[in-house]
N, C-alpha and C. Protein backbone atom coordinates (compact mmCIF):
# COMPACT_ATOMS: atom_id res chain seq x y z
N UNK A 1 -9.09 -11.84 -19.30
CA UNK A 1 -8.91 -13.24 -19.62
C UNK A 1 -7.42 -13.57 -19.60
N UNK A 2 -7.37 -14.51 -19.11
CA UNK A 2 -5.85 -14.90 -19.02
C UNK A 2 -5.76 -16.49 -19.62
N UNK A 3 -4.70 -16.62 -20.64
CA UNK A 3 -4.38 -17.76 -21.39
C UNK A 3 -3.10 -18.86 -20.71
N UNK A 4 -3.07 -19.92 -21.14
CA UNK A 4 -2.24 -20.36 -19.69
C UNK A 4 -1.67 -21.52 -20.82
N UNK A 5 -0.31 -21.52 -20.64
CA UNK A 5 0.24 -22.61 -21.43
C UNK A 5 0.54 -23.73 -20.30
N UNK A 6 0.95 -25.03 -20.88
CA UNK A 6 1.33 -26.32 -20.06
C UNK A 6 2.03 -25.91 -18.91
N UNK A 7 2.14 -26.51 -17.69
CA UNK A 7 3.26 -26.41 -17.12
C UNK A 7 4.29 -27.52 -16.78
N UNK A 8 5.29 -27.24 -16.40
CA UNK A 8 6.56 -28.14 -16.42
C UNK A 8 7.18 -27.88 -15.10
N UNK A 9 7.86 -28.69 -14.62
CA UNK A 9 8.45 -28.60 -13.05
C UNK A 9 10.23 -28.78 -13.24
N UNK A 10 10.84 -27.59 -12.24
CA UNK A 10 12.64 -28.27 -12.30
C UNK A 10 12.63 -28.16 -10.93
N UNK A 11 13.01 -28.93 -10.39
CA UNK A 11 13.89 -29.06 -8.92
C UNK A 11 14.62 -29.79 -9.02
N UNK A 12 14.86 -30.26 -7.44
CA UNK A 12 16.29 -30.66 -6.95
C UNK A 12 15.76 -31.21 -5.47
N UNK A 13 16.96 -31.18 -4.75
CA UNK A 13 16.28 -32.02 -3.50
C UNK A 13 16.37 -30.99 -2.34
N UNK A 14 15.99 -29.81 -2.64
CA UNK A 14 15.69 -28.99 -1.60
C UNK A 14 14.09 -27.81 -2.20
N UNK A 15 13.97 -27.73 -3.35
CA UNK A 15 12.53 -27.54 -3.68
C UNK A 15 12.09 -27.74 -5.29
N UNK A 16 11.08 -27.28 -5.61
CA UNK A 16 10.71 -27.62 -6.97
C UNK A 16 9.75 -26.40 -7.42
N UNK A 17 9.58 -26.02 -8.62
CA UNK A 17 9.08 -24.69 -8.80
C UNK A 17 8.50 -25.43 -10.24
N UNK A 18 7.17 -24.98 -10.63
CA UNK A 18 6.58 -24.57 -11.72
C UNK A 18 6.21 -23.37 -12.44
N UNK A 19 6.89 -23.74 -14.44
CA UNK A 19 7.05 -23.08 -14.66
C UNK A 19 5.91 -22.74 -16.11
N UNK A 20 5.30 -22.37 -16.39
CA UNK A 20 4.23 -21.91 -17.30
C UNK A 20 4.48 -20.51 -18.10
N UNK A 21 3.97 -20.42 -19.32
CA UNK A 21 3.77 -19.13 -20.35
C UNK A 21 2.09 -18.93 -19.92
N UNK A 22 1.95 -17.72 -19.87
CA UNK A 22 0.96 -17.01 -19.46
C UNK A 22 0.45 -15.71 -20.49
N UNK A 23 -0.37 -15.30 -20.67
CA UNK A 23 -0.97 -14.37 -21.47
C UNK A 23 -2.01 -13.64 -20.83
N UNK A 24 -1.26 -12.52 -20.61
CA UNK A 24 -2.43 -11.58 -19.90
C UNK A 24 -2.85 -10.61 -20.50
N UNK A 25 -3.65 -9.36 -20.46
CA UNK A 25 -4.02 -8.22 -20.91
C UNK A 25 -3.25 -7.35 -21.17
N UNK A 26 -2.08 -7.51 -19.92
CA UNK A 26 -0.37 -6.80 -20.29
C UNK A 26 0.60 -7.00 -21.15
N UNK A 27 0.09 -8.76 -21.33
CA UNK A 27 1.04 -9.08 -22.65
C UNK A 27 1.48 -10.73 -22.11
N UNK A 28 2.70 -11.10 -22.62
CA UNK A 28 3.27 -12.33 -22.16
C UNK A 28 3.98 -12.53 -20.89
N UNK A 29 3.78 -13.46 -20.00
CA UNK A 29 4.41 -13.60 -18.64
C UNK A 29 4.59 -15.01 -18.48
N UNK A 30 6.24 -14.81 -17.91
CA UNK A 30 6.21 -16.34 -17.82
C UNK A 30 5.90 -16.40 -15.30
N UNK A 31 5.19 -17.26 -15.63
CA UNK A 31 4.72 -17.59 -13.96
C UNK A 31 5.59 -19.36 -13.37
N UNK A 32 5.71 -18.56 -12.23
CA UNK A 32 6.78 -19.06 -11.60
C UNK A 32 5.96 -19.67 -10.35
N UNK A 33 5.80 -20.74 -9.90
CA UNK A 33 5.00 -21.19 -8.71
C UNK A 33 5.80 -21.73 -7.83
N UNK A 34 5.70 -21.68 -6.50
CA UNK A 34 6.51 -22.94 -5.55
C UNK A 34 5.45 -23.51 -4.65
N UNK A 35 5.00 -25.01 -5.13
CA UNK A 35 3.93 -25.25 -4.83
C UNK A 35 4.25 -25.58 -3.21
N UNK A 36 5.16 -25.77 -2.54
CA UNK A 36 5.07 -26.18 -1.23
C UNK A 36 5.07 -24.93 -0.25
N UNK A 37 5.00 -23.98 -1.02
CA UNK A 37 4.65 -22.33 0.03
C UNK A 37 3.56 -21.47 -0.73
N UNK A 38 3.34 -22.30 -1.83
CA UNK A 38 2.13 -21.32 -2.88
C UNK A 38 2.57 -19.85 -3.03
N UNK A 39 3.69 -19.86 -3.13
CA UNK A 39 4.15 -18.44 -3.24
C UNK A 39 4.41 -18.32 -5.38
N UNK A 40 3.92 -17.35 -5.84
CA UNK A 40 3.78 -16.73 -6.92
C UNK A 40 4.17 -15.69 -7.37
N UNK A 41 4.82 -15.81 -8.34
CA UNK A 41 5.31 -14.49 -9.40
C UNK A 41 5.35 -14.73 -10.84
N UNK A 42 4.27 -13.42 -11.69
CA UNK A 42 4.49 -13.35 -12.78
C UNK A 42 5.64 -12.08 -13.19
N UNK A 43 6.70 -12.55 -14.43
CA UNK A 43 7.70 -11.85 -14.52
C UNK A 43 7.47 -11.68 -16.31
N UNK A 44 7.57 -10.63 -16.20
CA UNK A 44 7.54 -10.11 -17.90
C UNK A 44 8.86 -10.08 -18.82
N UNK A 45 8.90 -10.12 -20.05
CA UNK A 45 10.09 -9.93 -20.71
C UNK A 45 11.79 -8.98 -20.28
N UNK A 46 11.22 -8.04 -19.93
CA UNK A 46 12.13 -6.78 -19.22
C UNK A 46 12.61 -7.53 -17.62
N UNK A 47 11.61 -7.86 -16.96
CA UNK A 47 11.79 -8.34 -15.58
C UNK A 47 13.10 -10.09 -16.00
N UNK A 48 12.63 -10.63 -16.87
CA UNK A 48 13.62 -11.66 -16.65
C UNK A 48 14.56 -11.57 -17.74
N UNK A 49 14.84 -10.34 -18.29
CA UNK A 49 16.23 -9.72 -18.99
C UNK A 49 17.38 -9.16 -17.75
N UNK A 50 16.39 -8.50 -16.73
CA UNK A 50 17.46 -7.61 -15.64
C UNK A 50 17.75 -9.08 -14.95
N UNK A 51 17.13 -10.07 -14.60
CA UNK A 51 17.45 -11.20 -13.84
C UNK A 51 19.03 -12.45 -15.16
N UNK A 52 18.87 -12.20 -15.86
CA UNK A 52 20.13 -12.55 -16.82
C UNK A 52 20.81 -11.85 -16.99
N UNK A 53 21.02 -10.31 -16.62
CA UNK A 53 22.19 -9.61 -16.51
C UNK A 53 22.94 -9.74 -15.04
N UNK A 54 22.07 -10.28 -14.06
CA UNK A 54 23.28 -10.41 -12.40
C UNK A 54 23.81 -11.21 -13.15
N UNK A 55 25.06 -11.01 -12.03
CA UNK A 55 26.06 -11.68 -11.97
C UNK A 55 25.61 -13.12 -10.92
N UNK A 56 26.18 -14.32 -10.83
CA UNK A 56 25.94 -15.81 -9.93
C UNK A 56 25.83 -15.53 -8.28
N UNK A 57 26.60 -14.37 -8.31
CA UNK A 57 27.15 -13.71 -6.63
C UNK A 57 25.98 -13.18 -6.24
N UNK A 58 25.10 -12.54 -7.12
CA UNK A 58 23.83 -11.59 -6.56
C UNK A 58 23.02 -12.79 -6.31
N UNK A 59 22.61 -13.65 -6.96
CA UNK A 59 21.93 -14.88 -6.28
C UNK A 59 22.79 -15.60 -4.84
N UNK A 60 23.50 -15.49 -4.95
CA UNK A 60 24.36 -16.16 -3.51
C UNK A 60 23.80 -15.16 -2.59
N UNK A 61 23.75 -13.49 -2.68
CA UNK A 61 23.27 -12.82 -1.68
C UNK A 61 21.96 -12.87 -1.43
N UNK A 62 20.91 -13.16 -2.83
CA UNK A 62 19.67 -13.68 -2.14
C UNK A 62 19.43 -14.60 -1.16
N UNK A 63 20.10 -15.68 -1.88
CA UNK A 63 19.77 -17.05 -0.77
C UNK A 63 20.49 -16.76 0.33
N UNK A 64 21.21 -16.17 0.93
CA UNK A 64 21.69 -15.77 1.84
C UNK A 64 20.75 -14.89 3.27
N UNK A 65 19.77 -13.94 2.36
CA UNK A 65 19.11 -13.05 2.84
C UNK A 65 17.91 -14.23 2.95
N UNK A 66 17.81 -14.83 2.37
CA UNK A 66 16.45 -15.98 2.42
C UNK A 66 16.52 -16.56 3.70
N UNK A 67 17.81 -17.27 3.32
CA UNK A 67 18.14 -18.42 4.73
C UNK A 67 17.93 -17.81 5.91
N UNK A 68 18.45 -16.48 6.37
CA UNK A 68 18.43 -15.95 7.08
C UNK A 68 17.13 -15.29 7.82
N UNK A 69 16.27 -14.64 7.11
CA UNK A 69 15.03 -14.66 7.72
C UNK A 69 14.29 -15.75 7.93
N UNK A 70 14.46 -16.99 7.32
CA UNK A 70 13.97 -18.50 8.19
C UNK A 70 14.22 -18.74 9.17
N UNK A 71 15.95 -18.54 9.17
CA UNK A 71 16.45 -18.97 10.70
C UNK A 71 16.85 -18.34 11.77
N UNK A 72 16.12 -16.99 11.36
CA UNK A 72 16.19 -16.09 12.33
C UNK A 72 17.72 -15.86 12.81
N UNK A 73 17.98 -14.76 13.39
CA UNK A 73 19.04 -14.30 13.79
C UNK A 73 20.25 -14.94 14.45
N UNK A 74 21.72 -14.88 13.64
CA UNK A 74 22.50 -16.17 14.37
C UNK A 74 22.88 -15.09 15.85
N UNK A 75 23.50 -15.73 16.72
CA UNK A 75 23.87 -15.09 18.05
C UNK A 75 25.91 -14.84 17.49
């Protein structure tokens, strides 16, 4: 059984993500949605402690690595 709190939306003008408290058999998870790719992740206490210890730069190298497999290889 899984328990499902409200959800709430933050974006901006390039996407928007929903964000919900979740209760699973494992314990508490907060779930992360991006409804315009239906792409999903539940992240547990530990999982979004290591994500508040990067540093701003390790997100710059994600979106970096993101952009890049969209737009495929520059020449």
């Amino acid at each position: 059984m899984v328990r499902v709190g409200e959800a709430f939306g933050i974006g901006n003008e390039f996407t928007g993500v929903q964000v919900r408290k979740v209760w699973t058999r494992q314990g508490e998870r907060l779930e992360l949605t991006v409804p315009r790719t239906e792409r999903r992740i539940l992240l547990d206490a530990m999982q979004l402690e290591i994500i508040t210890a990067q540093d701003p730069e390790k997100f710059s190298e994600l979106f970096a690595i993101q952009f890049e497999a969209h737009e495929g290889p520059q020449p």
